[in-house]
N, C-alpha and C. Protein backbone atom coordinates (compact mmCIF):
# COMPACT_ATOMS: atom_id res chain seq x y z
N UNK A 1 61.23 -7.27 21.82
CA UNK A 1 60.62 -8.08 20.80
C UNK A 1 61.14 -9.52 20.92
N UNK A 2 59.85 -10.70 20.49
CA UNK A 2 60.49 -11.58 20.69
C UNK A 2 61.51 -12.40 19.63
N UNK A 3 62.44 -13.01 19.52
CA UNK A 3 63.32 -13.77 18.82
C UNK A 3 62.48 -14.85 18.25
N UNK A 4 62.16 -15.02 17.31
CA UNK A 4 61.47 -16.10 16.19
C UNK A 4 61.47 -17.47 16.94
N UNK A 5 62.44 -17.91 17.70
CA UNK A 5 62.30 -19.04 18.24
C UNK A 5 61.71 -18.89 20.03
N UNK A 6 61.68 -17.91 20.39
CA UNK A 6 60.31 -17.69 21.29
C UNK A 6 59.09 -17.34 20.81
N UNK A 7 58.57 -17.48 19.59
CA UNK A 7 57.43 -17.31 19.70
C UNK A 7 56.75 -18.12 19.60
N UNK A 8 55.07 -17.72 20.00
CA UNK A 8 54.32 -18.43 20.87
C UNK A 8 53.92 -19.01 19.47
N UNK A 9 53.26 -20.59 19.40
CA UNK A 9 52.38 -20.98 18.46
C UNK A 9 51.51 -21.26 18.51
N UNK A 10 50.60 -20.92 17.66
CA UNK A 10 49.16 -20.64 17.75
C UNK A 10 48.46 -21.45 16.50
N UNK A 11 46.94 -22.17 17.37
CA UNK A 11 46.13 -22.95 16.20
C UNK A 11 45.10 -22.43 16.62
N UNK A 12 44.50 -23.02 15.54
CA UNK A 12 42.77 -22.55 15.62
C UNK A 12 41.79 -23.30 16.36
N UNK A 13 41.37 -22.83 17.06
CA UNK A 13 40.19 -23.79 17.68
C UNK A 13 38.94 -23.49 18.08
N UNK A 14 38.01 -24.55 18.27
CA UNK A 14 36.53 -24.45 18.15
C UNK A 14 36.21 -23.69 19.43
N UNK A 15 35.23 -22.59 19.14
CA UNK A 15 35.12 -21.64 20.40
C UNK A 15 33.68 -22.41 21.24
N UNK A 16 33.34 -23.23 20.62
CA UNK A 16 32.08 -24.67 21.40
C UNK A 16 33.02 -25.39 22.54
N UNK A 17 33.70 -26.38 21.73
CA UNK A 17 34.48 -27.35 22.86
C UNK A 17 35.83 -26.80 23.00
N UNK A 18 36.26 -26.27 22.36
CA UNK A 18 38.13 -26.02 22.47
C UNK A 18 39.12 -26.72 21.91
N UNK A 19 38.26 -27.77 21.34
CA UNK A 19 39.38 -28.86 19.95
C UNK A 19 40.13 -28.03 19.46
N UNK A 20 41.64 -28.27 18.95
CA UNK A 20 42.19 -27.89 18.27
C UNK A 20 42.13 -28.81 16.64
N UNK A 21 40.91 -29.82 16.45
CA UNK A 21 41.12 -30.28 15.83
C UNK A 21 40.25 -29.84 14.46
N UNK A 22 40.68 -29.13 13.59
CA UNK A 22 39.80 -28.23 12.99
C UNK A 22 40.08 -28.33 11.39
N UNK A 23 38.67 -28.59 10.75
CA UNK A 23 39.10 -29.25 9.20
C UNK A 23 39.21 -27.29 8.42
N UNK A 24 39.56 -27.45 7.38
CA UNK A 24 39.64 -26.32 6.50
C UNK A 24 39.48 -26.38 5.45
N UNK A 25 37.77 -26.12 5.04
CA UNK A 25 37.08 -27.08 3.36
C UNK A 25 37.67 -25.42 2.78
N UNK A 26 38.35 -25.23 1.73
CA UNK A 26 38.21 -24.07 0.53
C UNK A 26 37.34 -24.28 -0.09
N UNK A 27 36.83 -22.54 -0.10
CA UNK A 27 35.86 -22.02 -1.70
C UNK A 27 34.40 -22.98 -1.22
N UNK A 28 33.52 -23.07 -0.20
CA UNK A 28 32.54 -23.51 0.22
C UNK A 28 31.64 -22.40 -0.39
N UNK A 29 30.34 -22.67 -0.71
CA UNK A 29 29.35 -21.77 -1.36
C UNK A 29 28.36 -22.17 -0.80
N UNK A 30 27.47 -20.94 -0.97
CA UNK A 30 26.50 -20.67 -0.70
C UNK A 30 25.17 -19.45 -1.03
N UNK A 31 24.01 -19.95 -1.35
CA UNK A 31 23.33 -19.33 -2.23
C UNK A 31 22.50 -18.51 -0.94
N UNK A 32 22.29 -17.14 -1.49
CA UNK A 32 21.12 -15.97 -1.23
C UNK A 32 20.03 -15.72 -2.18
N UNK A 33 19.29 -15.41 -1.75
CA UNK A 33 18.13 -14.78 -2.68
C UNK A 33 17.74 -13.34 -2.12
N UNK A 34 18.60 -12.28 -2.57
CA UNK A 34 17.84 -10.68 -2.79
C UNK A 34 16.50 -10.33 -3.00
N UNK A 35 16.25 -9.21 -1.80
CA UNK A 35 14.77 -8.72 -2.22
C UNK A 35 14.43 -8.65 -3.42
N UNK A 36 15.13 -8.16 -4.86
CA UNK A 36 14.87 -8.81 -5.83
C UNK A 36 14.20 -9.39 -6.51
N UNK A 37 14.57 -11.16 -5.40
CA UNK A 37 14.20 -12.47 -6.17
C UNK A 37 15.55 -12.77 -6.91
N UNK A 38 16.32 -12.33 -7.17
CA UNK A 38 17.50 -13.22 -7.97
C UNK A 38 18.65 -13.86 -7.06
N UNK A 39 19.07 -14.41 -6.89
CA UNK A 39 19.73 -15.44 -6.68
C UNK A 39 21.36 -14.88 -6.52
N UNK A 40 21.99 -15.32 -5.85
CA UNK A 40 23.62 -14.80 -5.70
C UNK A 40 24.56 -16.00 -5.49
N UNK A 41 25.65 -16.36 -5.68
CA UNK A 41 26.48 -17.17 -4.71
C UNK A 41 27.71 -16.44 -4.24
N UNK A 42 27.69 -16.80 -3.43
CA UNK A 42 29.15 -16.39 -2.69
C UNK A 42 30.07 -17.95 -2.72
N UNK A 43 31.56 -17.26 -2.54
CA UNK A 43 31.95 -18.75 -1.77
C UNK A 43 33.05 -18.04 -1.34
N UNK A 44 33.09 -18.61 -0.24
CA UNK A 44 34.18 -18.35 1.00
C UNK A 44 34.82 -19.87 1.63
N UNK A 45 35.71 -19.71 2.40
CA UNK A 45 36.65 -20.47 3.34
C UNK A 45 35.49 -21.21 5.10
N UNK A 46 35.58 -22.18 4.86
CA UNK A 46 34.32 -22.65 5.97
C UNK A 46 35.57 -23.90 6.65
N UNK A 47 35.55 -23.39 8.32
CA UNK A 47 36.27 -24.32 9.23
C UNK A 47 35.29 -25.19 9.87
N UNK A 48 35.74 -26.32 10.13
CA UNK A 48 34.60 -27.59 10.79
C UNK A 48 35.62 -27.90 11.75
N UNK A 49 34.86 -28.40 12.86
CA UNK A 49 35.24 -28.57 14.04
C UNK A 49 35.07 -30.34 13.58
N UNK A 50 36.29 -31.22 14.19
CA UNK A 50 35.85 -32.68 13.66
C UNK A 50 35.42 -33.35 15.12
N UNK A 51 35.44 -32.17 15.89
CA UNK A 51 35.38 -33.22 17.57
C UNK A 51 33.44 -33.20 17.80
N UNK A 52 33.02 -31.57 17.56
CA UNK A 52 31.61 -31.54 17.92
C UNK A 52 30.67 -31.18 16.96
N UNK A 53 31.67 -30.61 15.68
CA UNK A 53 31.04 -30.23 14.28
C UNK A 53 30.62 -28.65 14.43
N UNK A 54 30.89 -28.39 14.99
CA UNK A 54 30.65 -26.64 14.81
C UNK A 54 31.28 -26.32 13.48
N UNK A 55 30.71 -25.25 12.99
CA UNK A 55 31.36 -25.12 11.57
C UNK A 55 30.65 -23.55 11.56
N UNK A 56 32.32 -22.90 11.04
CA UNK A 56 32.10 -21.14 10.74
C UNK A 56 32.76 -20.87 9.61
N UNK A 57 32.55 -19.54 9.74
CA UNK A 57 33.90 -19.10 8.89
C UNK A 57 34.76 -18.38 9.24
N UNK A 58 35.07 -18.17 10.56
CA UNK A 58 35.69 -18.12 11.37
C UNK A 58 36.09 -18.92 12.39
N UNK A 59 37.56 -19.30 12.56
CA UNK A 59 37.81 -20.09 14.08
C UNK A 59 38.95 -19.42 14.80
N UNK A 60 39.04 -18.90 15.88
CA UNK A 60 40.12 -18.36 17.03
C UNK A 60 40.78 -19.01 16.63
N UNK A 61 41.84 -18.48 17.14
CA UNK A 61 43.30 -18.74 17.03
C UNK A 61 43.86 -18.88 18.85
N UNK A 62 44.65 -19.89 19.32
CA UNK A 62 44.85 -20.00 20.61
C UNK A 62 46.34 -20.36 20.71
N UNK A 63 47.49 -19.67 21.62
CA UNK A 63 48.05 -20.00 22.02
C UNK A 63 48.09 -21.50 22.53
N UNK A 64 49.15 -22.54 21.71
CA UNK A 64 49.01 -23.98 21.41
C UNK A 64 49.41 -24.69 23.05
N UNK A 65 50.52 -23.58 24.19
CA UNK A 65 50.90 -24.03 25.23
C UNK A 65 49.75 -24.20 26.31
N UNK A 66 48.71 -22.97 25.92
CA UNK A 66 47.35 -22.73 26.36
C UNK A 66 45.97 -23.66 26.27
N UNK A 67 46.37 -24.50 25.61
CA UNK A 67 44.99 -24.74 25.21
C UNK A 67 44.20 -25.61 26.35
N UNK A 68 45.28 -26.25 27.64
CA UNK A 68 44.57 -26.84 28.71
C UNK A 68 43.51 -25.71 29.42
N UNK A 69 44.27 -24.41 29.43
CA UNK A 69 43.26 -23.24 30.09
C UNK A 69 41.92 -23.39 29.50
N UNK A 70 42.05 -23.00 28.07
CA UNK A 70 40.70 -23.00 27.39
C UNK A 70 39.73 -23.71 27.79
N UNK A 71 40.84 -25.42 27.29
CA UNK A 71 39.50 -26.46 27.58
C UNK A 71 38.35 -26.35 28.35
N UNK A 72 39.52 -26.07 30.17
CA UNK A 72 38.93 -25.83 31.78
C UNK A 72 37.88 -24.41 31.33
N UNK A 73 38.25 -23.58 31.13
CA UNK A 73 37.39 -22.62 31.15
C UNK A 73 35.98 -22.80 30.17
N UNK A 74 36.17 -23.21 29.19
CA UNK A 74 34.80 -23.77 28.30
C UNK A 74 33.76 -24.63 29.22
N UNK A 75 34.61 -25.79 29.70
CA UNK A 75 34.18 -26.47 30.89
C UNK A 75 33.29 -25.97 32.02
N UNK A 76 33.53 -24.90 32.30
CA UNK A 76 33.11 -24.55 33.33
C UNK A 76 33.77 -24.41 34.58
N UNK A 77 35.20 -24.37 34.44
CA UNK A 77 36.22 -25.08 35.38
C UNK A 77 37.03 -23.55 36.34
N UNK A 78 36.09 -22.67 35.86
CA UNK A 78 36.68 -21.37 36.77
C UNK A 78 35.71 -20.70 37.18
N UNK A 79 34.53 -21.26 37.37
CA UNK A 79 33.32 -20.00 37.71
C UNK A 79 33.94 -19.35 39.00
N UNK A 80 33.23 -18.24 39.32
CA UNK A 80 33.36 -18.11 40.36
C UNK A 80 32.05 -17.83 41.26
């Protein structure tokens, strides 16, 4: 196991470009309409990408020593 000061650190980043530069709006909403006809809101946690604007509600998490791999590989930088 590793010792607290080997471990790896990890951010979130955009699975589009590979920014690690990633906003985190709380409690974002958003309305449905049920077969019904009535109306719902939800609100959840919504991440924005500030480099290309992708926006989920979900963003990966990446090993922070890693993130040159990513970039290259998003890139296109390993086909084979």
């Amino acid at each position: 196991m590793k010792k607290k000061s080997e471990k790896d650190e990890y951010v979130r980043v955009c699975p589009k470009c590979g920014s690690s530069d990633i906003d985190w709006k709380i409690g974002s909403s958003t309305w449905s309409i049920a077969l019904s006809g009535m109306g719902s809101a939800a609100i959840f946690d919504m991440f924005t990408c500030s480099n290309c604007g992708y926006a989920s509600q979900f963003m990966p998490e990446f090993p922070k020593k890693r993130l040159g791999e990513l970039k290259s590989l998003l890139k296109g930088g390993d086909k084979e």
